[in-house]
C-alpha atoms as a PDB file:
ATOM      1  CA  UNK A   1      27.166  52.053 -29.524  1.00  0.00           C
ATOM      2  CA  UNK A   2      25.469  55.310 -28.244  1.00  0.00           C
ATOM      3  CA  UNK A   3      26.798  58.206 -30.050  1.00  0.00           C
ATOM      4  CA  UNK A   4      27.068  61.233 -27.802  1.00  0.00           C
ATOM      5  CA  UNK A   5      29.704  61.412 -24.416  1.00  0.00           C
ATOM      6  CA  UNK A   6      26.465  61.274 -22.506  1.00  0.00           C
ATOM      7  CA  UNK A   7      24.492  58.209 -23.955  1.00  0.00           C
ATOM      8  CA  UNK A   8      27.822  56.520 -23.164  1.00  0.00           C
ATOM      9  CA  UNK A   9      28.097  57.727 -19.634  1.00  0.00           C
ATOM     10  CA  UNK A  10      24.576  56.434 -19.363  1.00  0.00           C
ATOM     11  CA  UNK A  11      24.647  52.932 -20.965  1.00  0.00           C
ATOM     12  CA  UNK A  12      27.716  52.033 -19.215  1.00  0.00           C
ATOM     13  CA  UNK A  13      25.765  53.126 -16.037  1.00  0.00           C
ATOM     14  CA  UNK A  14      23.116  51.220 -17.513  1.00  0.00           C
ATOM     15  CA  UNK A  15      25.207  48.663 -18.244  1.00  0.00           C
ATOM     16  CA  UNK A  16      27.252  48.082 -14.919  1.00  0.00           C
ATOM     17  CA  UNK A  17      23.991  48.161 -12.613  1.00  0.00           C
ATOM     18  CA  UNK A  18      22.573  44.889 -14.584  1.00  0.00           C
ATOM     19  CA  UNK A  19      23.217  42.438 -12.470  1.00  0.00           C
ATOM     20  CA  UNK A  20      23.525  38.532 -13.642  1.00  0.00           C
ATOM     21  CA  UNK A  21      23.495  39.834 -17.096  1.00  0.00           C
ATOM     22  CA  UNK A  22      26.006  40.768 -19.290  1.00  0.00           C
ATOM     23  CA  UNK A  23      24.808  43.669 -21.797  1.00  0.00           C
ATOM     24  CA  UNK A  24      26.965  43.771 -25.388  1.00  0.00           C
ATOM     25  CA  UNK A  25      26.427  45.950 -28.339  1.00  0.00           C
ATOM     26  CA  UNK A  26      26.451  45.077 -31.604  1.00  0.00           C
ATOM     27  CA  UNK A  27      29.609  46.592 -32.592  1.00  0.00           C
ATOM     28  CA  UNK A  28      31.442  44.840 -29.444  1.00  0.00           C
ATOM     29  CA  UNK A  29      29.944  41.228 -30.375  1.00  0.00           C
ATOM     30  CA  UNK A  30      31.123  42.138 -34.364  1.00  0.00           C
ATOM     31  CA  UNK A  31      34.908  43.220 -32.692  1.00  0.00           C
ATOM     32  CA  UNK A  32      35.093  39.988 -30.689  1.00  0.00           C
ATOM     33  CA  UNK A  33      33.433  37.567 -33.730  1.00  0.00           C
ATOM     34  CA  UNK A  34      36.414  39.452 -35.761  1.00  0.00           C
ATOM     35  CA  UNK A  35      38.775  38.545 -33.451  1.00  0.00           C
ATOM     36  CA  UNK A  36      37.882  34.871 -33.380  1.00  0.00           C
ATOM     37  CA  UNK A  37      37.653  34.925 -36.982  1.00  0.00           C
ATOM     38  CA  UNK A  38      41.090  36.324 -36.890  1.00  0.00           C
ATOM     39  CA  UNK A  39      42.373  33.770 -34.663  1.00  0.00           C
ATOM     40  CA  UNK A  40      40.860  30.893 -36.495  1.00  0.00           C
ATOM     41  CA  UNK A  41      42.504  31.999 -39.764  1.00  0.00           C
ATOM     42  CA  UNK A  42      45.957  32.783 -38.849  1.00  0.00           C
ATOM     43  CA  UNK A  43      45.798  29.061 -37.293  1.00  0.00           C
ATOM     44  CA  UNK A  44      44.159  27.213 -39.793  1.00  0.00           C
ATOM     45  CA  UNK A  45      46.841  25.155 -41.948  1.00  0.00           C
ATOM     46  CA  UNK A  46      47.690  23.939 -38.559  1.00  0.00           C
ATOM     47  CA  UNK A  47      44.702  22.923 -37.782  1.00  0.00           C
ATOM     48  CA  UNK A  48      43.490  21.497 -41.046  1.00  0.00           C
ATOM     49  CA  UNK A  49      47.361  19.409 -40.435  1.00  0.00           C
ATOM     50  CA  UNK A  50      46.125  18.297 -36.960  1.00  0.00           C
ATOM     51  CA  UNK A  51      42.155  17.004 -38.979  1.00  0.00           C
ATOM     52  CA  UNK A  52      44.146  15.266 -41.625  1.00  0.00           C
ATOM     53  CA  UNK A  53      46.819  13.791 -39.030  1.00  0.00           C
ATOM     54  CA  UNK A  54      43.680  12.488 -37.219  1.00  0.00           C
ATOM     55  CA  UNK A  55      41.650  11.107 -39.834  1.00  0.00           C
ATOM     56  CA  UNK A  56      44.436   9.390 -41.395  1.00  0.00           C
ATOM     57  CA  UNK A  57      45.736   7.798 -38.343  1.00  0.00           C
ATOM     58  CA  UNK A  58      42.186   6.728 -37.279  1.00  0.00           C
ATOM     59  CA  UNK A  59      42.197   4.703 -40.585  1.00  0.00           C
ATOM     60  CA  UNK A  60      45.343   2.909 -39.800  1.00  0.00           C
ATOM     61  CA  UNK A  61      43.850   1.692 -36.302  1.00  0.00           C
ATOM     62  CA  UNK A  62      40.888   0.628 -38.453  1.00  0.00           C
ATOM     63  CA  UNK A  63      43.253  -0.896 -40.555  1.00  0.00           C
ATOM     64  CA  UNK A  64      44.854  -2.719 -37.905  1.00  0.00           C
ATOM     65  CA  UNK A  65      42.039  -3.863 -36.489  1.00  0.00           C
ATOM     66  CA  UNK A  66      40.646  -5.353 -39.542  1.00  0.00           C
ATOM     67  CA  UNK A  67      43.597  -7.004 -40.262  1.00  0.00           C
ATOM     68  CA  UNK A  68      43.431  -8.623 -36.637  1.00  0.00           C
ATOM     69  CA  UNK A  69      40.140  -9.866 -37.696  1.00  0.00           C
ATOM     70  CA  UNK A  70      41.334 -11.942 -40.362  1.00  0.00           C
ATOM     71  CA  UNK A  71      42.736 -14.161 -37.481  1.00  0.00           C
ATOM     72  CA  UNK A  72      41.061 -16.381 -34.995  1.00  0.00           C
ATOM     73  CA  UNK A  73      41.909 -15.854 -31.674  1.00  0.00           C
ATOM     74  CA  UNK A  74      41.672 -18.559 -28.660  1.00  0.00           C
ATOM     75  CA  UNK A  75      43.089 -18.837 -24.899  1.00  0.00           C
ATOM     76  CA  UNK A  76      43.336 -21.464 -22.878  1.00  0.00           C
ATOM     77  CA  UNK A  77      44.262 -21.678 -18.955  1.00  0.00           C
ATOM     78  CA  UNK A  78      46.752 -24.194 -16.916  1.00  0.00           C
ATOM     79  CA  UNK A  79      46.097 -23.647 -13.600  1.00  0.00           C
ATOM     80  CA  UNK A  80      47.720 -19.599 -12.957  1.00  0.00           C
ATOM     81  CA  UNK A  81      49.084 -19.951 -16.750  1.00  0.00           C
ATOM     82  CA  UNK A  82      46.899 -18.527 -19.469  1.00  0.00           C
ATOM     83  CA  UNK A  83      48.202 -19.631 -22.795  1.00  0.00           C
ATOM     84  CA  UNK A  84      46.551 -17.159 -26.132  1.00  0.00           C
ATOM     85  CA  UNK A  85      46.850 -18.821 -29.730  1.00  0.00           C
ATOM     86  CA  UNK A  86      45.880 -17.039 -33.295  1.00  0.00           C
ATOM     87  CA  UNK A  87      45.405 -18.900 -36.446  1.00  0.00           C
ATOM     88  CA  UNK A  88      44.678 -17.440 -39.635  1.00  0.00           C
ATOM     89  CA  UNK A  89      41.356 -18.012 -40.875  1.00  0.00           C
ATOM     90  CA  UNK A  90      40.986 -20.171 -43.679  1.00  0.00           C
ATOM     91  CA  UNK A  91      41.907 -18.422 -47.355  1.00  0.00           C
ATOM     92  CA  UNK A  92      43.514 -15.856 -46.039  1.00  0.00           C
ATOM     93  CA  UNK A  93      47.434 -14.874 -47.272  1.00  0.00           C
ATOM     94  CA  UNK A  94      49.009 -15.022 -43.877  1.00  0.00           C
ATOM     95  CA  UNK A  95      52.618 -13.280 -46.125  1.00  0.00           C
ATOM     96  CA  UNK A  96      50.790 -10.433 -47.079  1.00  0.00           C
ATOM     97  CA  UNK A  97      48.664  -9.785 -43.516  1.00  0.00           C
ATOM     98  CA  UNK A  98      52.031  -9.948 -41.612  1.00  0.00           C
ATOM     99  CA  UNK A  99      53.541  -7.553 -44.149  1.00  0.00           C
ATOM    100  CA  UNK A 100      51.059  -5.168 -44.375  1.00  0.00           C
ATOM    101  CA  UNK A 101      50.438  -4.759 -40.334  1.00  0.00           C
ATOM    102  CA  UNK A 102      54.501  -4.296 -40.477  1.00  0.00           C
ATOM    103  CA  UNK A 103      54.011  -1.337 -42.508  1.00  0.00           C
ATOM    104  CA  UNK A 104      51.174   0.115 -40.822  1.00  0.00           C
ATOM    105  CA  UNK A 105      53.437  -0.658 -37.402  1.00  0.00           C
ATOM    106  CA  UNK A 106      55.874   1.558 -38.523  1.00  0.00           C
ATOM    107  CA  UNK A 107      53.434   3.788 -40.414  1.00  0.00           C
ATOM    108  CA  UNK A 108      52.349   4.751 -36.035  1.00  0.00           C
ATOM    109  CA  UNK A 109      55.543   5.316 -35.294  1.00  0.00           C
ATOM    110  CA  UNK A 110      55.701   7.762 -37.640  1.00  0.00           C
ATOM    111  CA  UNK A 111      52.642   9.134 -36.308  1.00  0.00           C
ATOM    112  CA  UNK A 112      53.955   9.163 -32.906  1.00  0.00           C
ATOM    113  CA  UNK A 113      57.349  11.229 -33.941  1.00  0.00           C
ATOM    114  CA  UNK A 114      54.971  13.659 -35.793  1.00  0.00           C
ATOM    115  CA  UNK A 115      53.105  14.061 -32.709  1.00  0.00           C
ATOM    116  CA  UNK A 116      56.518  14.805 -30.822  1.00  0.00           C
ATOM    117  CA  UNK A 117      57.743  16.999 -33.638  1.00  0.00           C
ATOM    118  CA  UNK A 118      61.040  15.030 -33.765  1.00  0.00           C
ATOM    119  CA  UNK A 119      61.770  14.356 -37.306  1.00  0.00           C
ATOM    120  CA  UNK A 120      62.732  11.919 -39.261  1.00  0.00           C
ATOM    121  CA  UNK A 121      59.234  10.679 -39.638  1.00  0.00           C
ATOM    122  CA  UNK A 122      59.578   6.956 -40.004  1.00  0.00           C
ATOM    123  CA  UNK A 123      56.652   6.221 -43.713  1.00  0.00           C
ATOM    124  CA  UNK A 124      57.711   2.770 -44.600  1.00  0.00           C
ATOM    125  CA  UNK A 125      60.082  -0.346 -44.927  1.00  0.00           C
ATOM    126  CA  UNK A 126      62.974   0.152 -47.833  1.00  0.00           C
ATOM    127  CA  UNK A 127      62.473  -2.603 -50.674  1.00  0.00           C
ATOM    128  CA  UNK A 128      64.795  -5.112 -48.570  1.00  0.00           C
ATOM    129  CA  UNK A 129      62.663  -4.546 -45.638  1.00  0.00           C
ATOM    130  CA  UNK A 130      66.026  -3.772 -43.592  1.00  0.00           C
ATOM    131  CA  UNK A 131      65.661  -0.186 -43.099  1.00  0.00           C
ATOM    132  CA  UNK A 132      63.168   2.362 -42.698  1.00  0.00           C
ATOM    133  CA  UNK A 133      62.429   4.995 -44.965  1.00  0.00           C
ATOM    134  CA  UNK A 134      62.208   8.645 -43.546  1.00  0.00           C
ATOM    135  CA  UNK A 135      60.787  11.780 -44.605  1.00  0.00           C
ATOM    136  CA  UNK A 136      61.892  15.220 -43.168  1.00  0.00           C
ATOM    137  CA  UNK A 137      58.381  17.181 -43.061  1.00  0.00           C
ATOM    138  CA  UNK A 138      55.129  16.773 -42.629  1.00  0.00           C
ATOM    139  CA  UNK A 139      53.645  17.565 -45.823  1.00  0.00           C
ATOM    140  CA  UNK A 140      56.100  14.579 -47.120  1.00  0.00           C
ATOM    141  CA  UNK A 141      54.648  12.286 -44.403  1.00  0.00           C
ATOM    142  CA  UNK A 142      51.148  12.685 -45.027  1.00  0.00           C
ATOM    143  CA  UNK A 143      51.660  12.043 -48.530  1.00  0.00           C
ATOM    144  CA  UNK A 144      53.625   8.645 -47.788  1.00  0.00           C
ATOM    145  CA  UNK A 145      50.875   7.929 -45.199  1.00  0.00           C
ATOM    146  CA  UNK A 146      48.013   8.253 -47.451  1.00  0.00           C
ATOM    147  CA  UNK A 147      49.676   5.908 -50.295  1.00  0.00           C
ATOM    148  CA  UNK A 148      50.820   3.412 -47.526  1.00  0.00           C
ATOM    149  CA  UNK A 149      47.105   3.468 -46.110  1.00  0.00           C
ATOM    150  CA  UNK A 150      45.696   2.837 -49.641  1.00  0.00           C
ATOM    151  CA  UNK A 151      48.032  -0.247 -50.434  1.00  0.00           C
ATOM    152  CA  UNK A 152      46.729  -1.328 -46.830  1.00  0.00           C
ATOM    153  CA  UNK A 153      43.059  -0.907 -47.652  1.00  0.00           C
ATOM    154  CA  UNK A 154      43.608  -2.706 -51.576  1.00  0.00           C
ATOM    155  CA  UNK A 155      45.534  -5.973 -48.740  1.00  0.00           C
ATOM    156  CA  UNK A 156      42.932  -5.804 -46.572  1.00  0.00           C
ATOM    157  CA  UNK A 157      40.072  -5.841 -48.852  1.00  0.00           C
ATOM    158  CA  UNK A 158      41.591  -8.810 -50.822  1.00  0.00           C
ATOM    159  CA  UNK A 159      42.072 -10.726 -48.063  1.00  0.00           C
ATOM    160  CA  UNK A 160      38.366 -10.121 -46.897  1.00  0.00           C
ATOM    161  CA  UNK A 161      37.170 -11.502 -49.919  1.00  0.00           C
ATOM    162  CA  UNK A 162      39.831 -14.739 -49.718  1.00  0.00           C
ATOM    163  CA  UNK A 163      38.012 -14.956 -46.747  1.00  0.00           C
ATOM    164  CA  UNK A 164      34.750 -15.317 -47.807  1.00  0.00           C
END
């Protein structure tokens, strides 16, 4: 920045007579890349939340879809009526598949309330498979969600290999 009242007067004169160009100092762009920095860092556990919420949910839709794979899918028409089968490919556990896509079902709707904010955040099925289990905050969810997502992977993978 110019030092004396009138290098000031005359870089701002300077300064408002470009036209189509926008003149900054040093010292501005260093106040405004503070501010950003500032910004970024008062709002970064929520946004390192929001990556982890992502990534993890991204891997359940992977998930899901490679458990859908382990099926063979056909459709047939009757005149207007359109009739779609799946069969399980041969080797594969159909008991655990249906399980685990049960538990990554209600794995997105926990997603979905933590999207909303509404808590309870549905994780998983109880041991009788009657009731949900709930956590209360987020940090507890994306715990739950990464263990349920690994038992999903170890399923899927073993039924891949049955598979082949």
């Amino acid at each position: 920045m110019p030092e004396g009242l009138d290098q000031q007067k005359s870089f701002e004169l300077f300064r408002g007579n470009s036209k189509d160009i926008t003149i900054v100092t040093f010292d501005e762009l260093l106040a405004k890349l503070k501010q950003i920095h500032e910004f970024l860092a008062s709002h970064a556990p929520e946004a390192g939340r929001a990556s982890i919420m992502h990534g993890l949910e991204t891997k359940v839709l992977r998930l899901q879809d490679g458990l859908n794979a382990l099926y063979e899918h056909s459709e047939s028409r009757s005149g207007s009526i359109r009739k779609a089968t799946s069969k399980l490919l041969p080797g594969v556990d159909g008991s655990s598949v249906m399980v685990t896509m049960g538990k990554l079902s209600i794995l997105k709707h926990g997603f979905d309330r933590v999207r909303l904010q509404t808590p309870p955040y549905p994780v998983a099925f109880d041991e009788s498979g009657e009731h949900t289990v709930n956590v209360q905050t987020l940090d507890e969810f994306i715990a739950e969600a990464e263990k349920a997502i690994a038992d999903a992977d170890a399923v899927l993978t073993a039924q891949m290999r049955s598979k082949l």
